[in-house]
Protein backbone atom coordinates (compact mmCIF):
# COMPACT_ATOMS: atom_id res chain seq x y z
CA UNK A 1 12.05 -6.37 24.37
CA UNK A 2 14.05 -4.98 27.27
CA UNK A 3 11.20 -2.82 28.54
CA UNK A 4 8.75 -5.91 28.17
CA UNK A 5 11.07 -7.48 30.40
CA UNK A 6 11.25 -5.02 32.61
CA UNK A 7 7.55 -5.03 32.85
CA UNK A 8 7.70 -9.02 33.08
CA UNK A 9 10.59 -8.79 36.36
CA UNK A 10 8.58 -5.91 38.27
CA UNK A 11 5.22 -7.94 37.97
CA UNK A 12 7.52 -11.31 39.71
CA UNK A 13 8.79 -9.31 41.90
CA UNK A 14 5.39 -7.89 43.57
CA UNK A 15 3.66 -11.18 43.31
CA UNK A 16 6.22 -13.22 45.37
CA UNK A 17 6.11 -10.65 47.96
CA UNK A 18 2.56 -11.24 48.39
CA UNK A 19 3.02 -13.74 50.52
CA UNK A 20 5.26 -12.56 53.10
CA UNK A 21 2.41 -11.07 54.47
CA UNK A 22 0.40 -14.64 55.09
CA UNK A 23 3.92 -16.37 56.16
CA UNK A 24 2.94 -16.44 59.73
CA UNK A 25 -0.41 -17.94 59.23
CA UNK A 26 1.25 -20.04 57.05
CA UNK A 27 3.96 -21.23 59.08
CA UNK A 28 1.54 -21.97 62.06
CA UNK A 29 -0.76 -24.61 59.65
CA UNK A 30 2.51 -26.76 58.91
CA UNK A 31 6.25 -26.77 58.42
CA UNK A 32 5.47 -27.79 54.40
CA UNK A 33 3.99 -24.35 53.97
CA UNK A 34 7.07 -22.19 55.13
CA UNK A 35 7.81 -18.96 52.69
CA UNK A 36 9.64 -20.52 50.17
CA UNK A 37 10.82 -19.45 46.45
CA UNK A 38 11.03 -22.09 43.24
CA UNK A 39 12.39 -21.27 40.06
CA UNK A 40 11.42 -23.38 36.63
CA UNK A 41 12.19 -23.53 32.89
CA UNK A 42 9.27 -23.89 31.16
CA UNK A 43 9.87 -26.61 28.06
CA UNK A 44 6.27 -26.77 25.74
CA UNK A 45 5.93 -27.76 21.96
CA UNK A 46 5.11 -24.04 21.34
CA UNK A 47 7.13 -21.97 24.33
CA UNK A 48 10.17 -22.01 26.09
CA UNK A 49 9.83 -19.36 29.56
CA UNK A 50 10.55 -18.94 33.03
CA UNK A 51 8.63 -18.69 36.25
CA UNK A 52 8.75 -18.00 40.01
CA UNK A 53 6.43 -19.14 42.41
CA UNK A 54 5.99 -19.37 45.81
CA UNK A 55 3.08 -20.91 48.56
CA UNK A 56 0.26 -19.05 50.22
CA UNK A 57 -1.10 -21.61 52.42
CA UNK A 58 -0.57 -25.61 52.55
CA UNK A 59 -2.71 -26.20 49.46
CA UNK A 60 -2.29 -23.17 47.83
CA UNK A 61 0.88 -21.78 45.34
CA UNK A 62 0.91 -18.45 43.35
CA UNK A 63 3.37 -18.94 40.27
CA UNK A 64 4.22 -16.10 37.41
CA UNK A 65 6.48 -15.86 34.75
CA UNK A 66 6.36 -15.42 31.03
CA UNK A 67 7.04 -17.74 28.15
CA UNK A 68 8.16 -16.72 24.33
CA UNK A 69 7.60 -18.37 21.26
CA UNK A 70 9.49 -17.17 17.72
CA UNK A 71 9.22 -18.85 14.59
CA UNK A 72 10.01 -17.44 10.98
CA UNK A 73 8.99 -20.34 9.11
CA UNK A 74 10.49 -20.45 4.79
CA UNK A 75 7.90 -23.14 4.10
CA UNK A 76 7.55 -24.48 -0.15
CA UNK A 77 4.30 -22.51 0.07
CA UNK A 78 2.99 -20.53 -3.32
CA UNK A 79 -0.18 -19.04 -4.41
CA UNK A 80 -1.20 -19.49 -7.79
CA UNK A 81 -1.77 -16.17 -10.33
CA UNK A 82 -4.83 -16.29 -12.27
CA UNK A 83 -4.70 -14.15 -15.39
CA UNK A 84 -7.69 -13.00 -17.41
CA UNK A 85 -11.01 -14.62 -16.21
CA UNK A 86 -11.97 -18.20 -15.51
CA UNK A 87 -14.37 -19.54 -17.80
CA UNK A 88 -16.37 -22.10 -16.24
CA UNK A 89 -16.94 -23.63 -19.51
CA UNK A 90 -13.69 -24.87 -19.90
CA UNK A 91 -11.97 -27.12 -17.92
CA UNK A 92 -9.41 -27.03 -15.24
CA UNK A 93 -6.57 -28.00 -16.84
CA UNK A 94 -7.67 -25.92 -20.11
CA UNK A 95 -8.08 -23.12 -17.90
CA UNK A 96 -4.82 -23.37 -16.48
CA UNK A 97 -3.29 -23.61 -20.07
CA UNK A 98 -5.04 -20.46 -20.93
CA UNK A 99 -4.30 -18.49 -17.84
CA UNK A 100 -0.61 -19.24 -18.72
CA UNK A 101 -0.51 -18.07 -22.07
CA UNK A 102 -1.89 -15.13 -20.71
CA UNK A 103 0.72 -15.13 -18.16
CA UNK A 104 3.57 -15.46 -20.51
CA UNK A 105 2.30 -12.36 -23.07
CA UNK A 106 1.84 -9.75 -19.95
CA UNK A 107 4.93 -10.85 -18.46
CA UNK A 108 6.74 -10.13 -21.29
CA UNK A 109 4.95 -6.82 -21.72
CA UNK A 110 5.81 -6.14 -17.67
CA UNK A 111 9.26 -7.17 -18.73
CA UNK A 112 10.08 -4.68 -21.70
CA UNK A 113 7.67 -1.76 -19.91
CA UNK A 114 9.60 -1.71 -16.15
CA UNK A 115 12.46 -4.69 -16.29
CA UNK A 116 11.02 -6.82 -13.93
CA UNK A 117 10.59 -10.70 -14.57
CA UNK A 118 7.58 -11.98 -12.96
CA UNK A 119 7.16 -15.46 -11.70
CA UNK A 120 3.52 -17.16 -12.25
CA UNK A 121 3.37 -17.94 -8.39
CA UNK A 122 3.62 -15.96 -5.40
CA UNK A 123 6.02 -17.66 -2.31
CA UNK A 124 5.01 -16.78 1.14
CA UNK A 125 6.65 -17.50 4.58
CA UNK A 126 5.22 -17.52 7.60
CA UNK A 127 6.05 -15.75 11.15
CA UNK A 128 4.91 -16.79 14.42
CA UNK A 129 5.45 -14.52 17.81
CA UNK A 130 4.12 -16.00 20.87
CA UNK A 131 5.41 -13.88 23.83
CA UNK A 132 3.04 -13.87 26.91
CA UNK A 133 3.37 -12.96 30.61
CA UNK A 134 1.04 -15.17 33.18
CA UNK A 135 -0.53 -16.02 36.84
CA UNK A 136 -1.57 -18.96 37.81
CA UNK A 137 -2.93 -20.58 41.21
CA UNK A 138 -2.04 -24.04 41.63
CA UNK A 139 -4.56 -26.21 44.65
CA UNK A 140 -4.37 -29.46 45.76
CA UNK A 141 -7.36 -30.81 47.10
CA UNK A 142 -6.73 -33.85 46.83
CA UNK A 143 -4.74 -36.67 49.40
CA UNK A 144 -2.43 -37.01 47.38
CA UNK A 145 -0.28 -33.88 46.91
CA UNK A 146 0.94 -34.75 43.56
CA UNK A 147 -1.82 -33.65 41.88
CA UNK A 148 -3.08 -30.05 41.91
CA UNK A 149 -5.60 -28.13 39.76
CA UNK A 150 -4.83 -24.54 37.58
CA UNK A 151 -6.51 -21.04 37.42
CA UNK A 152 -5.38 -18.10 36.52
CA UNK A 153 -4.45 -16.41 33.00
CA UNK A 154 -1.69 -15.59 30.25
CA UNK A 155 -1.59 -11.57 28.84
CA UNK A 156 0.09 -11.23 25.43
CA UNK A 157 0.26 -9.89 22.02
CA UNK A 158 -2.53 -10.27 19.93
CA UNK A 159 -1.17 -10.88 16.30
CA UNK A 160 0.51 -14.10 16.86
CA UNK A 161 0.80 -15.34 13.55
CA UNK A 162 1.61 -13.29 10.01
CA UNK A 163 1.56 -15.07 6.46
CA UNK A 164 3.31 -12.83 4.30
CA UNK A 165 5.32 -13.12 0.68
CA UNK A 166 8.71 -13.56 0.43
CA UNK A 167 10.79 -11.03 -0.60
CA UNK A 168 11.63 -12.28 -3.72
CA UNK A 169 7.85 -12.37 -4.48
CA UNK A 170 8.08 -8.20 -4.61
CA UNK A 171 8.71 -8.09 -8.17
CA UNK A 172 5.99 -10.28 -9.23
CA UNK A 173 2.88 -8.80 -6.63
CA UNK A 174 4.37 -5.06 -8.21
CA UNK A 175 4.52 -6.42 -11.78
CA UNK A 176 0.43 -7.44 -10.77
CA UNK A 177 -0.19 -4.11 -9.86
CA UNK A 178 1.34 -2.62 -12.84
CA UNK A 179 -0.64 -4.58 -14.94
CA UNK A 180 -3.83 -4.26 -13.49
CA UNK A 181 -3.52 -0.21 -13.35
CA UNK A 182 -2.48 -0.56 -17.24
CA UNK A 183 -6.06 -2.77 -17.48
CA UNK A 184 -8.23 -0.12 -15.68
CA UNK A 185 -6.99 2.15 -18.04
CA UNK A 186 -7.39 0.77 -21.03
CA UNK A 187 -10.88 -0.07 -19.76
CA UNK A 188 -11.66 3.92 -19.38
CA UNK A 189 -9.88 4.32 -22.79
CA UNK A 190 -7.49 6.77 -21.13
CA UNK A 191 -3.93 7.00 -21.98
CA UNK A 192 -1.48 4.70 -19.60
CA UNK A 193 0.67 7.81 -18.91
CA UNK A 194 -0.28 11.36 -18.59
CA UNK A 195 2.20 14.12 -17.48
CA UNK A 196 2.20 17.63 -18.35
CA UNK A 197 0.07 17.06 -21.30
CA UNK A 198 1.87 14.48 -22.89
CA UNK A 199 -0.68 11.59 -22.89
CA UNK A 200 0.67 8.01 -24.06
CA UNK A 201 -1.42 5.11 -25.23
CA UNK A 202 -0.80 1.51 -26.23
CA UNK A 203 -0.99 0.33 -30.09
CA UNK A 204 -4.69 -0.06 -30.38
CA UNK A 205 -4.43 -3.79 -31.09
CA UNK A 206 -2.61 -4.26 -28.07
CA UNK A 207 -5.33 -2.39 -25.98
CA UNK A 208 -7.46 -4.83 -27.93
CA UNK A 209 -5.98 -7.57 -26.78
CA UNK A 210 -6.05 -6.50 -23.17
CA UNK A 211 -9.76 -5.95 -23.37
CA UNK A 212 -10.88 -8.98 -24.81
CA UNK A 213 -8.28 -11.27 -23.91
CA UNK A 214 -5.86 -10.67 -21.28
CA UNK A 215 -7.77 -9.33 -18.47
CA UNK A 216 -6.38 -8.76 -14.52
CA UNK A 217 -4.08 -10.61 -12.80
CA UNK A 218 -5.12 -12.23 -9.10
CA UNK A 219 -3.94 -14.88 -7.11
CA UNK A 220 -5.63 -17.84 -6.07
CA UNK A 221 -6.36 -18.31 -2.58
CA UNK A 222 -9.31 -20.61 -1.87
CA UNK A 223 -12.87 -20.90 -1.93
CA UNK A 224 -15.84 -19.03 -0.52
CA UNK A 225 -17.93 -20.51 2.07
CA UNK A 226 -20.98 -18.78 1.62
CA UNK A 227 -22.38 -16.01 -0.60
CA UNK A 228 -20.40 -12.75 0.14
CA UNK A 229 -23.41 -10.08 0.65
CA UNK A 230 -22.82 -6.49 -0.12
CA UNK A 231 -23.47 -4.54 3.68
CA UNK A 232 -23.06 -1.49 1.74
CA UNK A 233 -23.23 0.18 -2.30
CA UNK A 234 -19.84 -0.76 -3.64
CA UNK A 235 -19.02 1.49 -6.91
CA UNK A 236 -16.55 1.01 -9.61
CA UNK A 237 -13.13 2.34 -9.08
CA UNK A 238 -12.39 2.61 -12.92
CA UNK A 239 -14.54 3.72 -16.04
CA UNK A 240 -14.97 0.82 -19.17
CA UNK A 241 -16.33 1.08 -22.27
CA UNK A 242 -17.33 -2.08 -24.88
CA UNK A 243 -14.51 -3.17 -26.51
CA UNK A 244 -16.38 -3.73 -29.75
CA UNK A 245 -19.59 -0.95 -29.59
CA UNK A 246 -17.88 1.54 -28.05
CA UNK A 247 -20.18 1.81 -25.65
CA UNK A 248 -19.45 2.78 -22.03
CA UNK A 249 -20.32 -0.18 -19.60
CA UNK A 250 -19.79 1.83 -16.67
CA UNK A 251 -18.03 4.69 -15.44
CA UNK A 252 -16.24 5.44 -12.14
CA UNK A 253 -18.63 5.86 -9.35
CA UNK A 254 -21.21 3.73 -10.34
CA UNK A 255 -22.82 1.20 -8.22
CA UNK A 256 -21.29 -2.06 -9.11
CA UNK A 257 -23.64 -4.37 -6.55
CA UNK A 258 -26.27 -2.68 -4.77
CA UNK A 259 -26.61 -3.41 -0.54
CA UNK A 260 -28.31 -6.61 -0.72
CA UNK A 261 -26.94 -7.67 -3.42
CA UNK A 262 -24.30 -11.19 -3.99
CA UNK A 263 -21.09 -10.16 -4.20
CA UNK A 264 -19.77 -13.90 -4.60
CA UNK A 265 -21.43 -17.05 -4.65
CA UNK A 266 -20.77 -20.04 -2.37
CA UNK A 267 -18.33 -22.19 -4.19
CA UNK A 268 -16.80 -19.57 -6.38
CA UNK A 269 -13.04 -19.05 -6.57
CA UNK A 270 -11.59 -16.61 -4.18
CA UNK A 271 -8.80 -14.34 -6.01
CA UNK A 272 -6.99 -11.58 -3.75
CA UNK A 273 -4.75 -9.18 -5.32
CA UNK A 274 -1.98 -7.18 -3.85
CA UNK A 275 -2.77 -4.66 -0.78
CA UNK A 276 -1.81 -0.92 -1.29
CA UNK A 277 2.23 -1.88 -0.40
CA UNK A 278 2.25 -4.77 -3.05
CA UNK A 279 2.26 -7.30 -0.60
CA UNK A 280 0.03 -10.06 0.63
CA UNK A 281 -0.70 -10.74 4.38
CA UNK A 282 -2.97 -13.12 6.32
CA UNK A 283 -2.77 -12.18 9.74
CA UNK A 284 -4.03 -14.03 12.97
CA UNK A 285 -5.22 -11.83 15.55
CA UNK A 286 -6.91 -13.23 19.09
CA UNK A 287 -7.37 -11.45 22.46
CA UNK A 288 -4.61 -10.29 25.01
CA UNK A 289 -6.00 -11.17 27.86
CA UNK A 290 -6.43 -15.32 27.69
CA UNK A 291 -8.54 -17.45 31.01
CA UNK A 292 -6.55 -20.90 31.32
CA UNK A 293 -7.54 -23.58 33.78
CA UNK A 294 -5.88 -26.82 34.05
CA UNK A 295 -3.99 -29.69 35.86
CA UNK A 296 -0.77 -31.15 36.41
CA UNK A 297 1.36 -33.51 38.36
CA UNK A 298 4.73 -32.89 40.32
CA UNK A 299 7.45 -35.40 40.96
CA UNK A 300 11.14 -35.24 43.04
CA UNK A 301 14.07 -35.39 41.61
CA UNK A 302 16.23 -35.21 43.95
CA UNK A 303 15.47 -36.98 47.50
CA UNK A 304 15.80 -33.42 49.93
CA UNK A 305 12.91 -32.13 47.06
CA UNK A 306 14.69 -28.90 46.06
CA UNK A 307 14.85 -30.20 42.52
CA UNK A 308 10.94 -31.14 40.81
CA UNK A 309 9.46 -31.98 37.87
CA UNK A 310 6.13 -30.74 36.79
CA UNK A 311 3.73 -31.91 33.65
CA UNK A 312 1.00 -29.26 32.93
CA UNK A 313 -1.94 -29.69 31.05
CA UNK A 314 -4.98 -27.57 30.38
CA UNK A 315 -6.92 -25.10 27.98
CA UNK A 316 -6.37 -21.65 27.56
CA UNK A 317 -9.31 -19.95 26.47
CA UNK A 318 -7.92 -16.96 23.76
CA UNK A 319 -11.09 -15.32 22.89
CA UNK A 320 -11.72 -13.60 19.70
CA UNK A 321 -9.89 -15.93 16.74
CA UNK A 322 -9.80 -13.93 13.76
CA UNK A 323 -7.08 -14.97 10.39
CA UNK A 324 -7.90 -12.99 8.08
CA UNK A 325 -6.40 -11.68 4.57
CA UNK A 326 -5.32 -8.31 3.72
CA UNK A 327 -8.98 -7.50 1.58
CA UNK A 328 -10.53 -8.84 5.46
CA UNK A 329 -11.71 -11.95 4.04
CA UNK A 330 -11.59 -14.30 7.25
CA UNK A 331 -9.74 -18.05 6.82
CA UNK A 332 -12.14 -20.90 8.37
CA UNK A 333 -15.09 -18.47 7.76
CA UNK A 334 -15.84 -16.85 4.75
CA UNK A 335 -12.76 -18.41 2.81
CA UNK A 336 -11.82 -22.29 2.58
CA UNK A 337 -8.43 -23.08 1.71
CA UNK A 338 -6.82 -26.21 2.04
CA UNK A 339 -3.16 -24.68 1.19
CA UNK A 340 -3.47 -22.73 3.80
CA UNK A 341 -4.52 -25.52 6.45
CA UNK A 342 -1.52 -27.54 5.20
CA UNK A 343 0.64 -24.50 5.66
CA UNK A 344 -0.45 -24.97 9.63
CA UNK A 345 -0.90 -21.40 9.56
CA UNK A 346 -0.74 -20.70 12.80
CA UNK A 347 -0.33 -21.89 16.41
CA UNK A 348 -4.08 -21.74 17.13
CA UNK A 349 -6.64 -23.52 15.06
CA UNK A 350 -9.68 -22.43 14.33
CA UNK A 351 -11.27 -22.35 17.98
CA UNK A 352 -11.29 -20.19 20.80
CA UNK A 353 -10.16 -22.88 23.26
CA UNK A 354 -6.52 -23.59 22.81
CA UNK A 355 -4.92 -27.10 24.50
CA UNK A 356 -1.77 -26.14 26.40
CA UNK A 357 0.71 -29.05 27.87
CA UNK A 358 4.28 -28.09 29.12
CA UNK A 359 7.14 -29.43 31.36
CA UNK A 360 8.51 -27.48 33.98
CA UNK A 361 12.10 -28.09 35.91
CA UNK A 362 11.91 -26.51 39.36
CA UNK A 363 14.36 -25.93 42.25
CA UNK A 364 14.25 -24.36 45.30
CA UNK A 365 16.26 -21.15 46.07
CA UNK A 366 15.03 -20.91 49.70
């Protein structure tokens, strides 16, 4: 932070000596246009800053400054887990019944194998950092010097928003990825712990059981939009053989779905399970470098004019807009979820044009 601002203080500094080079030529075209510096707060819905600015001619001002926006955000926000398959046959609420049963036997398993207690849904929080530095040319064209138009741009980070579990979620997103490594390998028949030759298996009914019955453990995260297509051979990561025959059904390294082929329909459910860390994350990435024109009106405060208010509104164009979850499955376009749009996951919808209105409290230094 303290080299940011660093950065931040240099870059004010060299812009508002930019115009003591046009002061003459600007003193000569009237006595409004005299070198001058202004200092503002910046008050907006979504970022509290400073700026400097200072004119170049009679109808033209140069402003910079940065604004910051932090928000770490506890919201009553869960995803569902989804154990064993969905049967479309059955309906919701029998699903639901099911997948808790299920639920209730591996947790209990989880419990008495590693002492950790799951929960059947997975709380997130949410983190917003806003932090951007800007320029901005102010004209006023018009007769009346109230009004003026905006150009210039804001420069910032690029992940502004992070969805992420809560800590106490940890347990339950490792207890997942427990179970599902003790479902891959009962799957490939092979024995749940092998060290220095000593190979341990389940009681065969209970591998039974997790065959037929039990199945993986996901959480429930939306909808697709479309049908995911494979760009590329995806293989199995895990052997499996036929629970009852014997037979194998595939072994690792085989092509599960061939380029070309439907991964996922339109419509279908869209499950997620935890990323390499045991976590889940939906990040919100857009570009740096953000275009923003706009307008705005000043008023006195004070009757000698050292002391302004200023309303500005306008539309920051931020480029790329990509939320996307930890597997890269992208919120708003290959995933609906309406949990998530309640959530108000983040402080850009999905657009590149972003509205922007703030209030700004000047005063003259000199």
């Amino acid at each position: 932070m303290t080299s940011r601002l660093s950065t931040y203080t240099l870059l004010l500094i060299a812009v508002c000596l930019m115009p003591h080079t046009a002061q003459a030529q600007a003193q000569s075209n009237s006595s409004d246009s005299k070198f001058h510096l202004d200092v503002s707060g910046i008050f907006g819905s979504q970022k509290l800053g400073f700026e400097l600015s200072t004119p170049v001619t009679k109808d033209i001002t140069v402003r910079a400054g940065a604004t910051f926006y932090t928000l770490s955000d506890d919201e009553k926000m869960n995803l569902p887990i989804q154990t064993g398959a969905y049967d479309p046959t059955l309906t919701s609420e029998e699903n639901q019944a099911l997948s808790a049963s299920r639920f209730s036997k591996v947790n209990d398993f989880i419990k008495q194998f590693s002492g950790f207690d799951m929960d059947s849904r997975v709380q997130l929080k949410k983190k917003i950092k806003h932090d951007n530095f800007h320029l901005l040319v102010d004209i006023t064209p018009f007769r009346n010097k109230h009004w003026y138009l905006t150009a210039g741009f804001y420069y910032g980070n690029s992940q502004v928003t992070e969805v992420l579990n809560q800590e106490s979620a940890m347990t339950t997103l490792m207890g997942m990825s427990i179970w599902n490594t003790v479902y891959e390998k009962v799957m490939a028949e092979q024995p749940i712990i092998d060290h220095k030759g000593i190979n341990v298996y389940l009681p065969y009914d209970f591998e039974e059981a997790i065959r037929t019955e039990y199945g993986e453990m996901a959480m429930e995260a939306g909808t697709y939009k479309h049908d995911i297509i494979a760009t590329e051979d995806i293989l199995w990561d895990y052997s499996a053989f036929d629970p009852i025959t014997g037979d194998i059904l595939h072994e690792e390294g085989d092509v599960r779905y061939h380029k070309g082929d439907i991964v996922h329909h339109q419509g279908d459910t869209y499950y997620i399970t935890p990323n390499n860390a045991n976590m889940f994350r939906l990040n919100q990435h857009t570009s740096k470098f953000k275009p923003y024109v706009g307008a705005g009106y000043r008023g006195r405060l004070t009757k000698d004019g050292r002391s302004m208010i200023l309303v500005d509104m306008g539309v920051m164009y931020i480029g790329s807009n990509n939320i996307a979850f930890h597997d890269g499955m992208r919120l708003g376009k290959d995933v609906s979820s309406p949990l998530f749009s309640d959530m108000k996951y983040g402080i850009y919808r999905n657009s590149h044009f972003h509205p922007s209105l703030s209030v700004r409290f000047t005063y003259r230094l000199f």
